[in-house]
PDB file of N, CA and C in Angstrom:
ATOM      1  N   UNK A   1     -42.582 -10.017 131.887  1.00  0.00           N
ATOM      2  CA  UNK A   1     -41.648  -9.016 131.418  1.00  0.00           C
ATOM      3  C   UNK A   1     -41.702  -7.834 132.380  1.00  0.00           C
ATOM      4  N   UNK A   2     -40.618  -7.325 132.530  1.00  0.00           N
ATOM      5  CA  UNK A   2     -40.898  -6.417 133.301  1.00  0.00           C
ATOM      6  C   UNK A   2     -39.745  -5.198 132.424  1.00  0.00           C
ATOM      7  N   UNK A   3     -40.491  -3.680 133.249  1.00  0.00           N
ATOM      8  CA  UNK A   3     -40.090  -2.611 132.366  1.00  0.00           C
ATOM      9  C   UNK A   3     -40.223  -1.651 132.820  1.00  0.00           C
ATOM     10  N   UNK A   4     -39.261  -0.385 132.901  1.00  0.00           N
ATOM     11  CA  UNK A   4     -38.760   0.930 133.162  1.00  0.00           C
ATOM     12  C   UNK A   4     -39.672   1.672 132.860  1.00  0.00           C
ATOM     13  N   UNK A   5     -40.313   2.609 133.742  1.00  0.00           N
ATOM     14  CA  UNK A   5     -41.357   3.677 133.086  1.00  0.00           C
ATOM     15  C   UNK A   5     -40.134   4.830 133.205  1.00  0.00           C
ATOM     16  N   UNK A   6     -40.451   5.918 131.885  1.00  0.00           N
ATOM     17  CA  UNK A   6     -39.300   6.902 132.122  1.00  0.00           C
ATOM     18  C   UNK A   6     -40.647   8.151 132.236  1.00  0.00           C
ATOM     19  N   UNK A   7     -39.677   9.291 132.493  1.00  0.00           N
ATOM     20  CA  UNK A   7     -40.066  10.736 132.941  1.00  0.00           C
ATOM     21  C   UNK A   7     -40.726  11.244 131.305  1.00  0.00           C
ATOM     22  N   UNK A   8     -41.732  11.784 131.250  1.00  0.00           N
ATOM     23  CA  UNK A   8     -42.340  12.224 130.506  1.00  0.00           C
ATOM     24  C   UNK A   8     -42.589  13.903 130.673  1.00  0.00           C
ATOM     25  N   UNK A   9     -42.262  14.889 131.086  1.00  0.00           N
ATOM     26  CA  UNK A   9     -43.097  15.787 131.633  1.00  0.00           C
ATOM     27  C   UNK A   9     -43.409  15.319 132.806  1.00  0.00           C
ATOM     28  N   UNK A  10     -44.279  15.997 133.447  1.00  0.00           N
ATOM     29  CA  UNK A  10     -44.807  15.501 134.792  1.00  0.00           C
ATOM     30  C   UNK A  10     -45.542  14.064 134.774  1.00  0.00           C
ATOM     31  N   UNK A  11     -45.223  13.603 133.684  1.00  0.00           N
ATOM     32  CA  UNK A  11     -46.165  12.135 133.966  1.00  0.00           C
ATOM     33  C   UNK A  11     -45.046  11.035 133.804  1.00  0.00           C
ATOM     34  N   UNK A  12     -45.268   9.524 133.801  1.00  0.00           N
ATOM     35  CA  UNK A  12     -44.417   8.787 133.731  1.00  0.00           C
ATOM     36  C   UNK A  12     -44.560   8.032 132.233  1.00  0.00           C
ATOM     37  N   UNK A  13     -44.404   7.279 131.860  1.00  0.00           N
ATOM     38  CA  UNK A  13     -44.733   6.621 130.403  1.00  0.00           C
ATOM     39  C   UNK A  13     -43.964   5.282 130.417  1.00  0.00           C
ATOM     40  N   UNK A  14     -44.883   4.304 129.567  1.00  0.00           N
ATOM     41  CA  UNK A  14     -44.215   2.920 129.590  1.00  0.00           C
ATOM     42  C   UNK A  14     -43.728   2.926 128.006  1.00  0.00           C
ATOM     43  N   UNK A  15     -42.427   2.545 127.873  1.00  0.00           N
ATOM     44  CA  UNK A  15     -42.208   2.531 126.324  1.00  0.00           C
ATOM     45  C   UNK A  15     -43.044   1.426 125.611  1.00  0.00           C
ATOM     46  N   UNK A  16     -43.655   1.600 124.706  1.00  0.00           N
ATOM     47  CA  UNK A  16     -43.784  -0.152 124.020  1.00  0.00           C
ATOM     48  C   UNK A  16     -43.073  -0.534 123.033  1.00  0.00           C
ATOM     49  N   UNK A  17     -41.693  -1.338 122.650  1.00  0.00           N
ATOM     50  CA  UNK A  17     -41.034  -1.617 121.947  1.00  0.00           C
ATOM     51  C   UNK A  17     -41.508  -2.106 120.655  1.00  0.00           C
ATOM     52  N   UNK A  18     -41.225  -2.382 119.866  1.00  0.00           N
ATOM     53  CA  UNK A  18     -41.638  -2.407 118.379  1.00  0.00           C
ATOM     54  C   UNK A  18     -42.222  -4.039 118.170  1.00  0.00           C
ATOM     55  N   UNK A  19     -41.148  -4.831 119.051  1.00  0.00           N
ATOM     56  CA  UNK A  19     -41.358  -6.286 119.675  1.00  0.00           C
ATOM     57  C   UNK A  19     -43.080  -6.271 120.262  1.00  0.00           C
ATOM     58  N   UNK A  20     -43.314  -5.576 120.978  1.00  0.00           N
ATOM     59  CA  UNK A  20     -44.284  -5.725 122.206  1.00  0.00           C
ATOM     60  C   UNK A  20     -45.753  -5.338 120.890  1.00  0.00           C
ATOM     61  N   UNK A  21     -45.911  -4.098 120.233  1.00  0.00           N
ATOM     62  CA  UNK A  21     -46.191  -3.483 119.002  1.00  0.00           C
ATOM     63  C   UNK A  21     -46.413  -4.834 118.290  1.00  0.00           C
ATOM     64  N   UNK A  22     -45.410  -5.217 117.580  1.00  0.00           N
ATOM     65  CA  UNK A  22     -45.621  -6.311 116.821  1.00  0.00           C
ATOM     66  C   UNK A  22     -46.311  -7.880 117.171  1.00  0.00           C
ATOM     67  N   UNK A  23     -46.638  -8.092 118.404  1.00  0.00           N
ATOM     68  CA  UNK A  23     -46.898  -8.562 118.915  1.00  0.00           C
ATOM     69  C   UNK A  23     -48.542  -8.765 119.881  1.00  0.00           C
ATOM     70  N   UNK A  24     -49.015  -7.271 119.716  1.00  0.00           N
ATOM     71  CA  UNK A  24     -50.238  -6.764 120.036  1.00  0.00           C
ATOM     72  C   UNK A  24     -50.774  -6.788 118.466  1.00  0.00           C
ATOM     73  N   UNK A  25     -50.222  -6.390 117.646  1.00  0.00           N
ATOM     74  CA  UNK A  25     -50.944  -6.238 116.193  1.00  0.00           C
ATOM     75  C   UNK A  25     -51.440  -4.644 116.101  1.00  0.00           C
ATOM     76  N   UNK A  26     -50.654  -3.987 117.046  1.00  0.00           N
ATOM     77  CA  UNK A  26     -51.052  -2.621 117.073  1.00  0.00           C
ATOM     78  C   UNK A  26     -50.098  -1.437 116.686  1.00  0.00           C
ATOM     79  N   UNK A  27     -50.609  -0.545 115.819  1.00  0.00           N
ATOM     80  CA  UNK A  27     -50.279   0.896 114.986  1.00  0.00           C
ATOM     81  C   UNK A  27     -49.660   2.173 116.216  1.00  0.00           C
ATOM     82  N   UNK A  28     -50.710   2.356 116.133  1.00  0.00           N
ATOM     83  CA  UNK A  28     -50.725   3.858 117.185  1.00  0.00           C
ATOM     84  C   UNK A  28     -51.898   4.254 117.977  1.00  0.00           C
ATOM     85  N   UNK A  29     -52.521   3.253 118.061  1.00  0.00           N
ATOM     86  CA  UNK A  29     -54.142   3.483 119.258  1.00  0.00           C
ATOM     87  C   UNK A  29     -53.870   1.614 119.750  1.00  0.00           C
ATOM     88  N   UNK A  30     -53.950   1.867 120.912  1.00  0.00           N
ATOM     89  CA  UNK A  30     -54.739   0.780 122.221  1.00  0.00           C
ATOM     90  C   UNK A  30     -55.790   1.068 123.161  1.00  0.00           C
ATOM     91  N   UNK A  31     -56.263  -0.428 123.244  1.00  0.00           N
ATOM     92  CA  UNK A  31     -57.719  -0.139 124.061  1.00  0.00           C
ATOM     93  C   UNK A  31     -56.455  -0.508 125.592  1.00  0.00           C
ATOM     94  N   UNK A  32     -56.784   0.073 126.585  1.00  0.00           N
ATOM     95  CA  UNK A  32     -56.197   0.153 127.796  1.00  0.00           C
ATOM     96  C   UNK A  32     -57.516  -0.237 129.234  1.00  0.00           C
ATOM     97  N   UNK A  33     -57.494  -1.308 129.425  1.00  0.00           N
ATOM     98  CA  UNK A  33     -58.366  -1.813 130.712  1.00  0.00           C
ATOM     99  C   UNK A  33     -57.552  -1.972 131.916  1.00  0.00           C
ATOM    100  N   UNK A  34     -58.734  -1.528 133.170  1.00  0.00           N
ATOM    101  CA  UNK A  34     -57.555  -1.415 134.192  1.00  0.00           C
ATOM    102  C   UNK A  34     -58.578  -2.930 134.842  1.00  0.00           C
ATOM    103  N   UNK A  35     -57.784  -3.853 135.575  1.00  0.00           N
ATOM    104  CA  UNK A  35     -58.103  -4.991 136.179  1.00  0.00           C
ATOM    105  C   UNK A  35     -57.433  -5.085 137.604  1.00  0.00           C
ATOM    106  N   UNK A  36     -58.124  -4.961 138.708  1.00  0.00           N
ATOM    107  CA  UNK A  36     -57.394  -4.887 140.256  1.00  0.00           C
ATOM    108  C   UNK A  36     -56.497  -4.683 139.432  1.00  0.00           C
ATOM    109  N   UNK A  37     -55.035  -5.359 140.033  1.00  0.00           N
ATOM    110  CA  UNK A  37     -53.841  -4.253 140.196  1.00  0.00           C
ATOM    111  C   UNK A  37     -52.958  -4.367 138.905  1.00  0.00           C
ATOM    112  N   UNK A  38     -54.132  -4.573 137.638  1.00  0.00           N
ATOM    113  CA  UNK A  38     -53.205  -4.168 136.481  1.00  0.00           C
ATOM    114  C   UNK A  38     -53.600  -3.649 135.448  1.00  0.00           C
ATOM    115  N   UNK A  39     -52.563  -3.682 134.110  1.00  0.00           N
ATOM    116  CA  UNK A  39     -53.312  -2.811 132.856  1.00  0.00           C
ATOM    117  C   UNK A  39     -52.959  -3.631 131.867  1.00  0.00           C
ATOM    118  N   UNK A  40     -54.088  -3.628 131.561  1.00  0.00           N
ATOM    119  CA  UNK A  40     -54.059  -4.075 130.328  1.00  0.00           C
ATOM    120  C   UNK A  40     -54.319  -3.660 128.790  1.00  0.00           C
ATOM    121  N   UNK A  41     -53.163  -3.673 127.736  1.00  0.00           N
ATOM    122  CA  UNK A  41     -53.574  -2.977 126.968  1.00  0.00           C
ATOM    123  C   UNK A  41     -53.620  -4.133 125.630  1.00  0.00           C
ATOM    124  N   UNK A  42     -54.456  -3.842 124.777  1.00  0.00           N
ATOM    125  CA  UNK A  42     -54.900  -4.765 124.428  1.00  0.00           C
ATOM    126  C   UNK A  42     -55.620  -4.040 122.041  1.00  0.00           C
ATOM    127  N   UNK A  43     -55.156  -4.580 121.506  1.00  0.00           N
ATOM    128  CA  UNK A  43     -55.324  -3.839 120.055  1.00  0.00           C
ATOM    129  C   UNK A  43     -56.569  -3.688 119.930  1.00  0.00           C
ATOM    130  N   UNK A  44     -57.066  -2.711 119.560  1.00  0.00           N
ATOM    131  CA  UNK A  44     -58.476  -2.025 119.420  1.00  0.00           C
ATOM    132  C   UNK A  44     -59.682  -3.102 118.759  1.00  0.00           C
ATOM    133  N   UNK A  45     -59.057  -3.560 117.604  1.00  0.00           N
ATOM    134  CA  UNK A  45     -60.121  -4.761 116.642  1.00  0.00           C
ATOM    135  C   UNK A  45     -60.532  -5.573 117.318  1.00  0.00           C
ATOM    136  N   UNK A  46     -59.384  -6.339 118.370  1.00  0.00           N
ATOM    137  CA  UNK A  46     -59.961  -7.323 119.435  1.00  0.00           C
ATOM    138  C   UNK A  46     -60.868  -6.988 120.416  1.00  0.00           C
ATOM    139  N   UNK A  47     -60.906  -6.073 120.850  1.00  0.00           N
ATOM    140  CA  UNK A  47     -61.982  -5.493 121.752  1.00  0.00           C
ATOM    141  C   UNK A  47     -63.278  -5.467 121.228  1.00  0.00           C
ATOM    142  N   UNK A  48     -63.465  -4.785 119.690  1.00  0.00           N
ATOM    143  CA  UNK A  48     -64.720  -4.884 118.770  1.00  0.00           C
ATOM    144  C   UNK A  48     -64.656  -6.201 119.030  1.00  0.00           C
ATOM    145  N   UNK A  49     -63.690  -6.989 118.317  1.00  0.00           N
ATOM    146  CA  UNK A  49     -64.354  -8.354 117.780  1.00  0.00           C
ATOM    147  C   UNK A  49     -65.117  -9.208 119.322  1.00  0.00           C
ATOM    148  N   UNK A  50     -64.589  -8.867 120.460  1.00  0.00           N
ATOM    149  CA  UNK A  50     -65.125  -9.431 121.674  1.00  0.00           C
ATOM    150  C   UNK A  50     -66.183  -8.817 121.728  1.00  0.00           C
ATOM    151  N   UNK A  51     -66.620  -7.692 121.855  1.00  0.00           N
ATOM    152  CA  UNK A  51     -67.952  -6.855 122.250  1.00  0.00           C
ATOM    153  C   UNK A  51     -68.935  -7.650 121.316  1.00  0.00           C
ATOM    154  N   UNK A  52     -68.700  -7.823 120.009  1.00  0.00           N
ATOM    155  CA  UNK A  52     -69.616  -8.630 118.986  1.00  0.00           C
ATOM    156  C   UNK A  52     -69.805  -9.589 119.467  1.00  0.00           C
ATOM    157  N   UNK A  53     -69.219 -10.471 120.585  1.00  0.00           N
ATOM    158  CA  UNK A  53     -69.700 -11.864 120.732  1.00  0.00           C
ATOM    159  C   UNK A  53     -70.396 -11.963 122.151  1.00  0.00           C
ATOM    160  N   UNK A  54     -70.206 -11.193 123.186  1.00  0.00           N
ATOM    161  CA  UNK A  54     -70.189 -11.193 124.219  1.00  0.00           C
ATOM    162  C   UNK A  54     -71.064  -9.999 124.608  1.00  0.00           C
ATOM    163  N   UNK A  55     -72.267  -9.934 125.512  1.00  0.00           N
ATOM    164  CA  UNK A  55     -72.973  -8.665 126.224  1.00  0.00           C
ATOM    165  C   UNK A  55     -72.449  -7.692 126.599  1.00  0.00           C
ATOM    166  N   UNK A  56     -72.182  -6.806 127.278  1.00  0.00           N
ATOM    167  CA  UNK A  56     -72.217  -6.175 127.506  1.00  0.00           C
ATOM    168  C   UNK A  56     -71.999  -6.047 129.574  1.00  0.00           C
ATOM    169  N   UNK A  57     -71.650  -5.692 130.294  1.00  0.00           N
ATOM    170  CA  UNK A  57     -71.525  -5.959 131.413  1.00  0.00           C
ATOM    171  C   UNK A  57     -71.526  -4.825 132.295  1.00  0.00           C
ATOM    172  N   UNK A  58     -71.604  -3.582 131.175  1.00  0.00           N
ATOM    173  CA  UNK A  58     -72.151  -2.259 131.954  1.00  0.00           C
ATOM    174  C   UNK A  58     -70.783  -1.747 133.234  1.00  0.00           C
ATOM    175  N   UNK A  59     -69.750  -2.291 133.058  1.00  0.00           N
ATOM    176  CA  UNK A  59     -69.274  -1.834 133.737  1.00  0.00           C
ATOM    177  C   UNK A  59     -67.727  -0.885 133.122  1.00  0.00           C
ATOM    178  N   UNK A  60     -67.470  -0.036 133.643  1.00  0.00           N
ATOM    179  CA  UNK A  60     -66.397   1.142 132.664  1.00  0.00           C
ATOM    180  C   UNK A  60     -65.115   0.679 134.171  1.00  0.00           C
ATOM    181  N   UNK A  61     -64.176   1.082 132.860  1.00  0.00           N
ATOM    182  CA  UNK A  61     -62.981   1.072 133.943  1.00  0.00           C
ATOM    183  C   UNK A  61     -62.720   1.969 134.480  1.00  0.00           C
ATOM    184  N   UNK A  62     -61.690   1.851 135.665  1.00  0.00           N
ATOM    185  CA  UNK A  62     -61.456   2.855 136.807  1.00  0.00           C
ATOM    186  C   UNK A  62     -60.101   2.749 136.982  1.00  0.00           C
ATOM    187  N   UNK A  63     -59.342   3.863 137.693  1.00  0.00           N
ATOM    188  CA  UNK A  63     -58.167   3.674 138.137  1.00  0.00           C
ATOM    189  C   UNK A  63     -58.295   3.611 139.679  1.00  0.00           C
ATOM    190  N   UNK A  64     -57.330   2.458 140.110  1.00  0.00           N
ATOM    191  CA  UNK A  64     -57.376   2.964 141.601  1.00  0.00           C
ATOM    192  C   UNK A  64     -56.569   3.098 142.058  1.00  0.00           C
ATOM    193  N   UNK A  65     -56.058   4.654 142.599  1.00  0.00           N
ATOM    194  CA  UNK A  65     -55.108   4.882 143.368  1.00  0.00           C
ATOM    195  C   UNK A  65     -54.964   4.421 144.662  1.00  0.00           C
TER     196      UNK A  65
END
């Protein structure tokens, strides 16, 4: 899918359609991971429910400009 970021103020913003929303299983908070050259955003519970199964890997995300 691809998609229009519009003008926000000085920043840019990706809309998320109600489709995309309904589809994440997500309200009004996302967990947002950056991966080489992408983002991923991803519904908050799933992130818990992964951390519960899986270690830990000590590593935090970054942006890279």
């Amino acid at each position: 899918m691809k998609r229009n970021l519009v003008q926000t103020g000085n920043s840019k913003a990706l809309i998320i359609t109600r489709e995309m929303r309904d589809h994440l299983g997500i309200t009004s908070e996302v967990e947002i991971q950056f991966k080489k050259s992408s983002i991923v955003l991803r519904n908050p519970s799933e992130v818990e429910e992964d951390s519960d199964k899986k270690p830990s890997k000590g590593k935090k995300a970054r942006k890279d400009d």
